[in-house]
PDB file of N, CA and C in Angstrom:
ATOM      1  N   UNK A   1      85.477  -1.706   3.977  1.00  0.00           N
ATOM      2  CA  UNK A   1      86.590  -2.412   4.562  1.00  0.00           C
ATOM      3  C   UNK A   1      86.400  -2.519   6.071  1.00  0.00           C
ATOM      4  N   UNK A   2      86.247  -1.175   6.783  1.00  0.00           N
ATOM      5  CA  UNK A   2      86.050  -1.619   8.243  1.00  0.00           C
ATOM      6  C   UNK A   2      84.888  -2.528   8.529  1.00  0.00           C
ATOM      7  N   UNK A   3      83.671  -2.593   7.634  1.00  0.00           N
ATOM      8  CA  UNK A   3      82.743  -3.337   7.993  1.00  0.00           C
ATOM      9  C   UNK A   3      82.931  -4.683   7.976  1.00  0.00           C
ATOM     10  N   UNK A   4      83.609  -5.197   7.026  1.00  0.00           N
ATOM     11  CA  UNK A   4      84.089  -6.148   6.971  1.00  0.00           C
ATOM     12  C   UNK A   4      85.305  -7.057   8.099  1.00  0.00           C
ATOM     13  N   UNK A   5      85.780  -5.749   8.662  1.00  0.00           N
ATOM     14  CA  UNK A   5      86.662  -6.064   9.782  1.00  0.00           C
ATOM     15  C   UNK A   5      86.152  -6.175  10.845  1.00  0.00           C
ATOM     16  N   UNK A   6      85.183  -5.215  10.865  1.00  0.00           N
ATOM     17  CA  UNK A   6      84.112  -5.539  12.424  1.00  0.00           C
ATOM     18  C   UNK A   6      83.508  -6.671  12.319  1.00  0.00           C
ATOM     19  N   UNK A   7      82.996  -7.348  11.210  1.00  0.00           N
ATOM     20  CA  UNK A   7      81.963  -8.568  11.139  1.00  0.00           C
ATOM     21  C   UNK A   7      82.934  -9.430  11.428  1.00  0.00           C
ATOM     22  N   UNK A   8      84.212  -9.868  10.849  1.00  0.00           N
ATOM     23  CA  UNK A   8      84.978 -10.541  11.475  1.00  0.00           C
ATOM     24  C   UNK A   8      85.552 -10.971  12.900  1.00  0.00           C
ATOM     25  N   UNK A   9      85.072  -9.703  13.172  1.00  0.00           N
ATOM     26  CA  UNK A   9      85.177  -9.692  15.101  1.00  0.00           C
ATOM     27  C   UNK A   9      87.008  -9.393  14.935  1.00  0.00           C
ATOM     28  N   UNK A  10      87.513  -8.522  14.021  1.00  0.00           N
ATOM     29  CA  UNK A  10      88.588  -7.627  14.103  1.00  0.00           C
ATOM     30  C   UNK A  10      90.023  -8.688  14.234  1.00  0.00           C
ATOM     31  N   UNK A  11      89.370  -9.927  13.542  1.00  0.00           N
ATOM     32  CA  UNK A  11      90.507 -10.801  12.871  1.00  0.00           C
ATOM     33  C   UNK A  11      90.999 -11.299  11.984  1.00  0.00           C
ATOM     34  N   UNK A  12      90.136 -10.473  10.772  1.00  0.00           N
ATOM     35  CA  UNK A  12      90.758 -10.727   9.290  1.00  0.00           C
ATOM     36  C   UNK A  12      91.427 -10.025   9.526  1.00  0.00           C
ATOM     37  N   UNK A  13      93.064 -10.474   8.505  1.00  0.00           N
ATOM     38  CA  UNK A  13      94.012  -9.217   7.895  1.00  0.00           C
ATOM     39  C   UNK A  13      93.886  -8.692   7.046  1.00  0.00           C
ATOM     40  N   UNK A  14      94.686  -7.747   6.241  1.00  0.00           N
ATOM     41  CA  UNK A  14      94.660  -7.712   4.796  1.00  0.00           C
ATOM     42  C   UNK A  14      94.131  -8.673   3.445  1.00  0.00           C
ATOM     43  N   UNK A  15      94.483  -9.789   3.862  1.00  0.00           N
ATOM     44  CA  UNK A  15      94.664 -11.119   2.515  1.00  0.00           C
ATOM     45  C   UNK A  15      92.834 -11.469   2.180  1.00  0.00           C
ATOM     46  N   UNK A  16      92.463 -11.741   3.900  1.00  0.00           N
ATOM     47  CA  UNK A  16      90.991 -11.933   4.002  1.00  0.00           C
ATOM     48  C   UNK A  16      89.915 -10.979   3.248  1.00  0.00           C
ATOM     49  N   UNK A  17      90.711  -9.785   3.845  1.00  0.00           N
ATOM     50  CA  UNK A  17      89.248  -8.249   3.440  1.00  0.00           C
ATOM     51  C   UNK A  17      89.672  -8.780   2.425  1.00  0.00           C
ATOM     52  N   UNK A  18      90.616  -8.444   1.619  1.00  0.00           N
ATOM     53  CA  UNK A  18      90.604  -8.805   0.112  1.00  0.00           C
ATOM     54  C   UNK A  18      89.825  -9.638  -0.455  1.00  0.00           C
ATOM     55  N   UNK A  19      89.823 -10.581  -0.478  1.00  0.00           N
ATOM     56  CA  UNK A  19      89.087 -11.478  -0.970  1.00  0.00           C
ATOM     57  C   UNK A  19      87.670 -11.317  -0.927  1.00  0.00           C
ATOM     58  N   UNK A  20      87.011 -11.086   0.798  1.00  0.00           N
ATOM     59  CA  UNK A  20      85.504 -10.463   0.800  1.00  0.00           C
ATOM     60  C   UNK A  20      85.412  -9.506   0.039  1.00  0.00           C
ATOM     61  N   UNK A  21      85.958  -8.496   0.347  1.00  0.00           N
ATOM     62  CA  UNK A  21      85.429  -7.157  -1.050  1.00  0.00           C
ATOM     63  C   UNK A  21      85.458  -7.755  -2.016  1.00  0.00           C
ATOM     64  N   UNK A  22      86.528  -8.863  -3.039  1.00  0.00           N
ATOM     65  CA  UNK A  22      86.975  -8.858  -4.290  1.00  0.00           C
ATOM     66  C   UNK A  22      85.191  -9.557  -4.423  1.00  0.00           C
ATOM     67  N   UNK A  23      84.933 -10.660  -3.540  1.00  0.00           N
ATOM     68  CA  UNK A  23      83.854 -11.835  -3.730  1.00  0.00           C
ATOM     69  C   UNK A  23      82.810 -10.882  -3.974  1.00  0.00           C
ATOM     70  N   UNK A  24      82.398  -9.449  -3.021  1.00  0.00           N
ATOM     71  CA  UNK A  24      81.327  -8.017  -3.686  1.00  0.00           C
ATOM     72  C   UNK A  24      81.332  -7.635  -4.641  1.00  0.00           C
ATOM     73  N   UNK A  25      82.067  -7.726  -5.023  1.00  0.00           N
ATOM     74  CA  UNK A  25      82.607  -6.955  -6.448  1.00  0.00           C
ATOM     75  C   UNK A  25      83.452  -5.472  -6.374  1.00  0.00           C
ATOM     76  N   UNK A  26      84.160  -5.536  -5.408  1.00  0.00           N
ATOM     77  CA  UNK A  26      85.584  -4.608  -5.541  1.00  0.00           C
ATOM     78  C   UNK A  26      86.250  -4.712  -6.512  1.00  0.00           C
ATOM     79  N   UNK A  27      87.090  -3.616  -7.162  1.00  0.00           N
ATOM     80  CA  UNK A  27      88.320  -4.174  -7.606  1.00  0.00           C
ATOM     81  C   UNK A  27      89.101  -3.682  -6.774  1.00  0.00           C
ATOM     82  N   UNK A  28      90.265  -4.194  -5.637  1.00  0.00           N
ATOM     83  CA  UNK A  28      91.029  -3.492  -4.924  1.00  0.00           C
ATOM     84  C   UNK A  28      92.251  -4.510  -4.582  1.00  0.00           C
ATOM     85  N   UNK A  29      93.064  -3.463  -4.399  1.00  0.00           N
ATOM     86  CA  UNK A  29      94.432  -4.838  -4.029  1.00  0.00           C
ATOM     87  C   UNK A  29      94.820  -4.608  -2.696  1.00  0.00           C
ATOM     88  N   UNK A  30      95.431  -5.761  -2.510  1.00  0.00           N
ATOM     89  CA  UNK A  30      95.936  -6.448  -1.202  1.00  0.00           C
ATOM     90  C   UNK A  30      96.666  -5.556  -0.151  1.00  0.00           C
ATOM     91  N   UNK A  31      97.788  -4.585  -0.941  1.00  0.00           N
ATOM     92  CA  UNK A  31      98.465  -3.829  -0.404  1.00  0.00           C
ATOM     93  C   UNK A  31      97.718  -2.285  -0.646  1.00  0.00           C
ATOM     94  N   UNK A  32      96.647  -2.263  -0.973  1.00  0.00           N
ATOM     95  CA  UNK A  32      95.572  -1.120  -0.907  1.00  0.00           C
ATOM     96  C   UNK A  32      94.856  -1.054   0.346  1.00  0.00           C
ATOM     97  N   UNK A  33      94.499  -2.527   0.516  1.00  0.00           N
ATOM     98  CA  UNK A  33      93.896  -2.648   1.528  1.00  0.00           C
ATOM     99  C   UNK A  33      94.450  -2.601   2.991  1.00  0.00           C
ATOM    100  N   UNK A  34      96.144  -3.460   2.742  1.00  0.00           N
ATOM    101  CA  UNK A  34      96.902  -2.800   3.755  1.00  0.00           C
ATOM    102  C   UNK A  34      97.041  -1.564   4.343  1.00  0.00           C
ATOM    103  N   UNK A  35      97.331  -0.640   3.190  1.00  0.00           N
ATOM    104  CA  UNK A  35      97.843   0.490   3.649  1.00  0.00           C
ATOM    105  C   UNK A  35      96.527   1.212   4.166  1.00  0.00           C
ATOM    106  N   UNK A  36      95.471   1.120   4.141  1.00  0.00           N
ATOM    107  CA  UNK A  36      93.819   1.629   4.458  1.00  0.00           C
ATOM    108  C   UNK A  36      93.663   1.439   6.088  1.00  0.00           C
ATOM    109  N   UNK A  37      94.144  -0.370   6.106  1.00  0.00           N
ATOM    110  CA  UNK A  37      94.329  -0.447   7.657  1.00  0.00           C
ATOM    111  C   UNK A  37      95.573   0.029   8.170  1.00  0.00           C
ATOM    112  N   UNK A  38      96.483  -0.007   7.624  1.00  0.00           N
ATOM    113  CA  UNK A  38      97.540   0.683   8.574  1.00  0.00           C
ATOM    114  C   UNK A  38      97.434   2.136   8.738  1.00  0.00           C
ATOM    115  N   UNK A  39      96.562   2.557   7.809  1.00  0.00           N
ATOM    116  CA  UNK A  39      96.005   4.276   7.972  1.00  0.00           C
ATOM    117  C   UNK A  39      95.094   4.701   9.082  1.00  0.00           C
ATOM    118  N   UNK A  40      94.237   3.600   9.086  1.00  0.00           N
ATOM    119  CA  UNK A  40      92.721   3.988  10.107  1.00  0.00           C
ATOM    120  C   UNK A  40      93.461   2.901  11.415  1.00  0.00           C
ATOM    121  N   UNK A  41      95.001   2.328  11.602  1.00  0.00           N
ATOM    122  CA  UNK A  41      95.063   1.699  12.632  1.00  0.00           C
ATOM    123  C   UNK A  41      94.229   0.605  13.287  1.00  0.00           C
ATOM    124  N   UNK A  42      93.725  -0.280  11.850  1.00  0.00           N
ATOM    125  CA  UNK A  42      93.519  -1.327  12.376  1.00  0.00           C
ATOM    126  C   UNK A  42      93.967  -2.577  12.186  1.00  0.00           C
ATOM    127  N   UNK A  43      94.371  -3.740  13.268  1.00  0.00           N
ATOM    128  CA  UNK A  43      95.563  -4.410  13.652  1.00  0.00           C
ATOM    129  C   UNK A  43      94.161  -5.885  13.582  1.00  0.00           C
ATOM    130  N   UNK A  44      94.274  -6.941  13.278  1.00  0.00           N
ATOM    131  CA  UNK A  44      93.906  -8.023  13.206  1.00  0.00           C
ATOM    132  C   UNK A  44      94.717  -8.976  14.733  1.00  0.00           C
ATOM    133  N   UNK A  45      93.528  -9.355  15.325  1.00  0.00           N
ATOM    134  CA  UNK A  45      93.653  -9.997  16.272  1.00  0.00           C
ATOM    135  C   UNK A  45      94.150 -11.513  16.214  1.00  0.00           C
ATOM    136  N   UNK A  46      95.283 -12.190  16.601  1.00  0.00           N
ATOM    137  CA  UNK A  46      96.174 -13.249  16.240  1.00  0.00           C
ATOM    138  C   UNK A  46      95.563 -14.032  17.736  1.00  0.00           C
ATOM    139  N   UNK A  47      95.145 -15.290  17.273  1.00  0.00           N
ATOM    140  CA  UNK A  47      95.283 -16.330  18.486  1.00  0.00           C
ATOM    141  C   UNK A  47      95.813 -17.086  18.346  1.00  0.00           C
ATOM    142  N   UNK A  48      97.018 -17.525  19.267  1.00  0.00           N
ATOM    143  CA  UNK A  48      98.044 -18.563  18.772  1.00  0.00           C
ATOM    144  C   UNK A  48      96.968 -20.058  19.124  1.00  0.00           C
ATOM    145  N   UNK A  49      97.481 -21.016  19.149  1.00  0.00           N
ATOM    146  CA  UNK A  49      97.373 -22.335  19.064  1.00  0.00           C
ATOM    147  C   UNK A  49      97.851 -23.068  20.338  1.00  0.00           C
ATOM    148  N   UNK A  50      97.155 -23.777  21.566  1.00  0.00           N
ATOM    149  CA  UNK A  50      98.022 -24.091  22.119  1.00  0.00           C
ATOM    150  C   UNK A  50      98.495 -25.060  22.151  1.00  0.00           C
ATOM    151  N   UNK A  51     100.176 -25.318  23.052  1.00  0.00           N
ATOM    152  CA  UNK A  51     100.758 -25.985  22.883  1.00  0.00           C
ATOM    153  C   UNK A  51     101.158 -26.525  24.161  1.00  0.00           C
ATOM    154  N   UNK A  52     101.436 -27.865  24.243  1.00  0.00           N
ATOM    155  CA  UNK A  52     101.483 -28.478  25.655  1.00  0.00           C
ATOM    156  C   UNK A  52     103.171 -28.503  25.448  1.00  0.00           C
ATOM    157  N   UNK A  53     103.556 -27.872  26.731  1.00  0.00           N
ATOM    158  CA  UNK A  53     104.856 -27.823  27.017  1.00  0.00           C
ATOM    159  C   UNK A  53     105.637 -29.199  27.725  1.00  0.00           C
ATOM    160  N   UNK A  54     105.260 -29.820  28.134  1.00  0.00           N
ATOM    161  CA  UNK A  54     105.058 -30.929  29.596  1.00  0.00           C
ATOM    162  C   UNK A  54     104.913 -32.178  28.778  1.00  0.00           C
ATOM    163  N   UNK A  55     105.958 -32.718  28.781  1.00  0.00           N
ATOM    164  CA  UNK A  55     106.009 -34.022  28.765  1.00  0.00           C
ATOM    165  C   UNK A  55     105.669 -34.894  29.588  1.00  0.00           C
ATOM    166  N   UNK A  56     104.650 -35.601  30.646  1.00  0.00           N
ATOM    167  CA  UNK A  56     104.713 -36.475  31.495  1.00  0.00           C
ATOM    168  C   UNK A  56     104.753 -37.767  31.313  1.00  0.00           C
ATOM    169  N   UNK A  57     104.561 -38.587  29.844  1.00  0.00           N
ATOM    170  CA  UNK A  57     104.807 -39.842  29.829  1.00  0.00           C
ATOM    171  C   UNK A  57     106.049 -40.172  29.039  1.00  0.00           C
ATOM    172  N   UNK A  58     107.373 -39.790  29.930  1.00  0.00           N
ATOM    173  CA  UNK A  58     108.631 -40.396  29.481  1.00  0.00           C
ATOM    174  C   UNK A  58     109.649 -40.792  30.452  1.00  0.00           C
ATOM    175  N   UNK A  59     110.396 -41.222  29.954  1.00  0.00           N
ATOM    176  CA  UNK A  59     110.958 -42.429  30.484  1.00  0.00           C
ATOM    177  C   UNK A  59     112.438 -42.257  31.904  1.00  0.00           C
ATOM    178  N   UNK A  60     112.439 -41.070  31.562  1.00  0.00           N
ATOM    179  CA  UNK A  60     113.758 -40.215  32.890  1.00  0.00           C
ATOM    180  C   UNK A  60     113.550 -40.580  33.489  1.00  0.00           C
ATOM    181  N   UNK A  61     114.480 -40.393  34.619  1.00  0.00           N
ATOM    182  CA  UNK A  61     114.320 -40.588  36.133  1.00  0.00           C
ATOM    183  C   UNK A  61     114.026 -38.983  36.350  1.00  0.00           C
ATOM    184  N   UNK A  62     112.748 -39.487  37.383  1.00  0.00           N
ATOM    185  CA  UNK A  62     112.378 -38.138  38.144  1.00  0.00           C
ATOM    186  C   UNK A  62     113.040 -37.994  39.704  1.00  0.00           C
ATOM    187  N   UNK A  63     113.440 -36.798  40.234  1.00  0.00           N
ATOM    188  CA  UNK A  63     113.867 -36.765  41.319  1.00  0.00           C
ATOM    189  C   UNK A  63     112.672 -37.173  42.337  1.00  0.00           C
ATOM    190  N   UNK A  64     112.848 -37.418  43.473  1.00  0.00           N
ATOM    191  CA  UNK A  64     112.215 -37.798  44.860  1.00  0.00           C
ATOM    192  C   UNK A  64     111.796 -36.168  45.808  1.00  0.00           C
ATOM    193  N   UNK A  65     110.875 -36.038  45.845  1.00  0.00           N
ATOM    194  CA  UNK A  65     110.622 -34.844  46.711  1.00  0.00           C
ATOM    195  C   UNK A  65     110.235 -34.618  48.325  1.00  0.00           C
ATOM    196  N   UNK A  66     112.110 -34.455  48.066  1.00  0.00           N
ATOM    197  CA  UNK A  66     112.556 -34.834  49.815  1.00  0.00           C
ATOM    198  C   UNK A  66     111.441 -33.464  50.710  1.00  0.00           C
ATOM    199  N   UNK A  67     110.994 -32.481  50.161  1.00  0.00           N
ATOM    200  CA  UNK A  67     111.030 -31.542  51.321  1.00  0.00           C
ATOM    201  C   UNK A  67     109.057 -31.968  51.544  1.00  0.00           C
ATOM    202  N   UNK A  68     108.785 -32.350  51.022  1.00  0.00           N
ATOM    203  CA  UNK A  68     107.339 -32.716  51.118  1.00  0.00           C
ATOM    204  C   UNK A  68     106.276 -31.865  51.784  1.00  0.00           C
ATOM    205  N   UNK A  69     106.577 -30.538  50.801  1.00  0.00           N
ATOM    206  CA  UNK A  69     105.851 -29.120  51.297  1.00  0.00           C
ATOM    207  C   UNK A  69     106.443 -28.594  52.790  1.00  0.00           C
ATOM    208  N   UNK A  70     107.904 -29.106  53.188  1.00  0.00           N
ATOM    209  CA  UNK A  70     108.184 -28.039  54.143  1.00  0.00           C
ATOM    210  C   UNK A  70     109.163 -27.711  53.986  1.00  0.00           C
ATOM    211  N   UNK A  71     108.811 -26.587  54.208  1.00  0.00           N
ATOM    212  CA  UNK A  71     109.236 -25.170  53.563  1.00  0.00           C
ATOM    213  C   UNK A  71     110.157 -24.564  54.887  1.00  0.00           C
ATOM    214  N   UNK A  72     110.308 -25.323  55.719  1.00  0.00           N
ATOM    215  CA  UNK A  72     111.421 -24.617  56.678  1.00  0.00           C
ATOM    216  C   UNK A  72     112.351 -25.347  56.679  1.00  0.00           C
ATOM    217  N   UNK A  73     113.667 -24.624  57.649  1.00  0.00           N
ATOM    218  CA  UNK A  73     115.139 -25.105  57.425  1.00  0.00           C
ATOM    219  C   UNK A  73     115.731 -24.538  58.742  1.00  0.00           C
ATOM    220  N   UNK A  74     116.138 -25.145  59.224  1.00  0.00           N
ATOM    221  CA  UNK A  74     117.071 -25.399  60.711  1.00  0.00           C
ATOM    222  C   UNK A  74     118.165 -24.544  60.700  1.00  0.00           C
ATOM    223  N   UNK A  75     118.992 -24.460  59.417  1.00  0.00           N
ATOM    224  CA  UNK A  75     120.251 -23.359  59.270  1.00  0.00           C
ATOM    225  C   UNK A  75     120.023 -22.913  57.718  1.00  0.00           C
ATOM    226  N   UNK A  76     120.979 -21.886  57.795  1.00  0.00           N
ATOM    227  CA  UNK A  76     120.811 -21.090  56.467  1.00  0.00           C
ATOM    228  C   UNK A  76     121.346 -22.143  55.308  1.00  0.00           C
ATOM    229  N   UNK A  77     121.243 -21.752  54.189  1.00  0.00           N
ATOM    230  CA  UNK A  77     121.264 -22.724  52.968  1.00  0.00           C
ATOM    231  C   UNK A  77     121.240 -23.998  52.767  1.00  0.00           C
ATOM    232  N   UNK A  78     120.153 -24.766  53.897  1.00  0.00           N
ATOM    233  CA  UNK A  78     119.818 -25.680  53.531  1.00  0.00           C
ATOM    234  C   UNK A  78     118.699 -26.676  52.522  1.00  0.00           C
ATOM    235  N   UNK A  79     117.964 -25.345  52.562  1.00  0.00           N
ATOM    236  CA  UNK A  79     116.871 -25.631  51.198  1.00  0.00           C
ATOM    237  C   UNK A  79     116.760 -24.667  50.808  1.00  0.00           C
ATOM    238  N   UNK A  80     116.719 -24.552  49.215  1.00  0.00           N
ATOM    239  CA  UNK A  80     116.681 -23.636  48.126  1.00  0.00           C
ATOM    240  C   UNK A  80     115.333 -23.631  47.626  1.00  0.00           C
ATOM    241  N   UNK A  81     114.837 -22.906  47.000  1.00  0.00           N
ATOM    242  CA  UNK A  81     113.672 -23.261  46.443  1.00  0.00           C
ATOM    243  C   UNK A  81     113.357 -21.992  45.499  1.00  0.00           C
ATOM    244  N   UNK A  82     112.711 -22.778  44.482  1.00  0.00           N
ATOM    245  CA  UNK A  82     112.178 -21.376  43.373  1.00  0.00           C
ATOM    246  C   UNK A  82     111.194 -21.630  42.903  1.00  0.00           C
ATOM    247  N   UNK A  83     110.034 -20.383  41.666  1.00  0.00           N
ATOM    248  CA  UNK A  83     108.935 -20.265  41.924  1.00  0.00           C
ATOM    249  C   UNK A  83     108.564 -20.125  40.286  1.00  0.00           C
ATOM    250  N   UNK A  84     107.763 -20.780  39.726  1.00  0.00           N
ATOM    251  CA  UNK A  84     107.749 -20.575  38.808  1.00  0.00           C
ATOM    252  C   UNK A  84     106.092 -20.395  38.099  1.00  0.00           C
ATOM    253  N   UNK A  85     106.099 -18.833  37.440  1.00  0.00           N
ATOM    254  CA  UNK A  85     104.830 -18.763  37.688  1.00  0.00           C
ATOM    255  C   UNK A  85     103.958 -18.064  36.672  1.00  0.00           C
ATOM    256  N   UNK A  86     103.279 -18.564  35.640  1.00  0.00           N
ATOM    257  CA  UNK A  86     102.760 -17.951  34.556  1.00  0.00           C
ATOM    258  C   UNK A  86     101.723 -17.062  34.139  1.00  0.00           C
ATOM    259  N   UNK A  87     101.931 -16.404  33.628  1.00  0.00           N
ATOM    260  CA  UNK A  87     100.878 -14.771  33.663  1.00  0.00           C
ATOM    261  C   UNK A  87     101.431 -14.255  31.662  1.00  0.00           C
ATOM    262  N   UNK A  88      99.947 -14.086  31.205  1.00  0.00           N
ATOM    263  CA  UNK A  88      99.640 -13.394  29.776  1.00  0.00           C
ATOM    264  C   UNK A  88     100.466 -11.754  29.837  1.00  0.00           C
ATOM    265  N   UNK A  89     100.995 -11.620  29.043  1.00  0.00           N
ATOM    266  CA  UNK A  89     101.589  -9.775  28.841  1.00  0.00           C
ATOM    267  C   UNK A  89     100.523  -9.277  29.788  1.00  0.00           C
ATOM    268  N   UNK A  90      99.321  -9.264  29.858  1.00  0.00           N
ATOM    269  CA  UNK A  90      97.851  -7.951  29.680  1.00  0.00           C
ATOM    270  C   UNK A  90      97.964  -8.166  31.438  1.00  0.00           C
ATOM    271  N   UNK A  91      98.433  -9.345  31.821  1.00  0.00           N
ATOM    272  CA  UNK A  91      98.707  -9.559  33.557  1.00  0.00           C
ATOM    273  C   UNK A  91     100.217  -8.905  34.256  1.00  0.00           C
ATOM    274  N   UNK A  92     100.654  -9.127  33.510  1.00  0.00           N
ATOM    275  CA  UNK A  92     101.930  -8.564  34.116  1.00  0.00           C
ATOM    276  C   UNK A  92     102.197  -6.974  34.164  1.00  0.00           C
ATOM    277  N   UNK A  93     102.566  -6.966  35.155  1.00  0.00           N
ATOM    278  CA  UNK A  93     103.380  -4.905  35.372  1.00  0.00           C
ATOM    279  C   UNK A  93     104.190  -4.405  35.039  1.00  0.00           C
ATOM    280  N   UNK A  94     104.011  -3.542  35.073  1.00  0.00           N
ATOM    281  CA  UNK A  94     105.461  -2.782  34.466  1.00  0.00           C
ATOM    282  C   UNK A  94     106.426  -3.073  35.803  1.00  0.00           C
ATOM    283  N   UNK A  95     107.691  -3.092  35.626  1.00  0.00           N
ATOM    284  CA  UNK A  95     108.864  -2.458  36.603  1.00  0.00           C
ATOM    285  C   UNK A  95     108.290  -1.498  37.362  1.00  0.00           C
ATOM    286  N   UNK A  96     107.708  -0.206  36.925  1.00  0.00           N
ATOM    287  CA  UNK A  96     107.775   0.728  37.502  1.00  0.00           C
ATOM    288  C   UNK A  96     106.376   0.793  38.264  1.00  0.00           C
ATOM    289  N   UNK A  97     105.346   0.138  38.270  1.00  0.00           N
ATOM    290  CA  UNK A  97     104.013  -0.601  39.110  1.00  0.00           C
ATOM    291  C   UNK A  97     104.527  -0.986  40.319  1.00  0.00           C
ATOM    292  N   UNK A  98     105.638  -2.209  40.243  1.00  0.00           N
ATOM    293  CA  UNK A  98     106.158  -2.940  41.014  1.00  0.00           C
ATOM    294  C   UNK A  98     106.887  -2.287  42.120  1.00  0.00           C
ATOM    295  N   UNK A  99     107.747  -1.352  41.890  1.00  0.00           N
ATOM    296  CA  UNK A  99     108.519  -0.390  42.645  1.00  0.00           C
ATOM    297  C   UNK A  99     107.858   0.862  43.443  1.00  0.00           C
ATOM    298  N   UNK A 100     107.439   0.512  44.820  1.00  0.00           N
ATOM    299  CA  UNK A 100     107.170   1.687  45.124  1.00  0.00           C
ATOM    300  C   UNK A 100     108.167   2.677  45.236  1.00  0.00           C
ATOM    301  N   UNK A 101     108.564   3.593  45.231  1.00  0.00           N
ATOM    302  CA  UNK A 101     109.267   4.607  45.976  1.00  0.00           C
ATOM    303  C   UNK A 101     108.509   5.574  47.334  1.00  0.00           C
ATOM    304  N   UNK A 102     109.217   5.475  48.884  1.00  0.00           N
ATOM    305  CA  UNK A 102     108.480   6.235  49.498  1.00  0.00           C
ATOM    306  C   UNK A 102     108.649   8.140  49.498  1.00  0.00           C
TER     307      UNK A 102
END
């Protein structure tokens, strides 16, 4: 079973090994094989699919971008601005990374 999971490069699940062993000539079941990996803790690697979030060919009105990268302001609350900025789980910190305490 693990060999079979390593050759996979540790992305078959359960359903898969099954079938390879059964195609060797195992006799073993599905939820045998589960419980084997959930014993020796091994987890099948999931890659999602991607997906384009961003619509750019439709038909709205887009706003006008009055500040045209400047980023300063003459009195207080006259330009707002926010930041929006994407990072995988394995990039991001904990809270407690983030926080020094002196």
């Amino acid at each position: 079973m693990r060999a079979v999971f390593t050759a996979s490069g540790e992305r078959y699940g359960s359903p898969k090994i099954t079938a390879v062993l059964r195609r060797e000539g195992e006799r073993i079941s599905q939820k045998t094989v589960a419980r084997l990996m959930h014993d020796h803790r091994l987890r099948s690697r999931v890659t999602r699919k991607y997906k384009a979030t961003t619509n750019s060919r439709h038909t709205l009105p887009v706003h006008e971008n009055v500040l045209n990268q400047t980023f300063t302001a003459d009195r207080p609350h006259a330009v707002w601005m926010a930041d929006i900025t994407y990072s995988t789980p394995s990039e991001r910190q904990s809270p407690r990374e983030e926080t020094q305490v002196p």
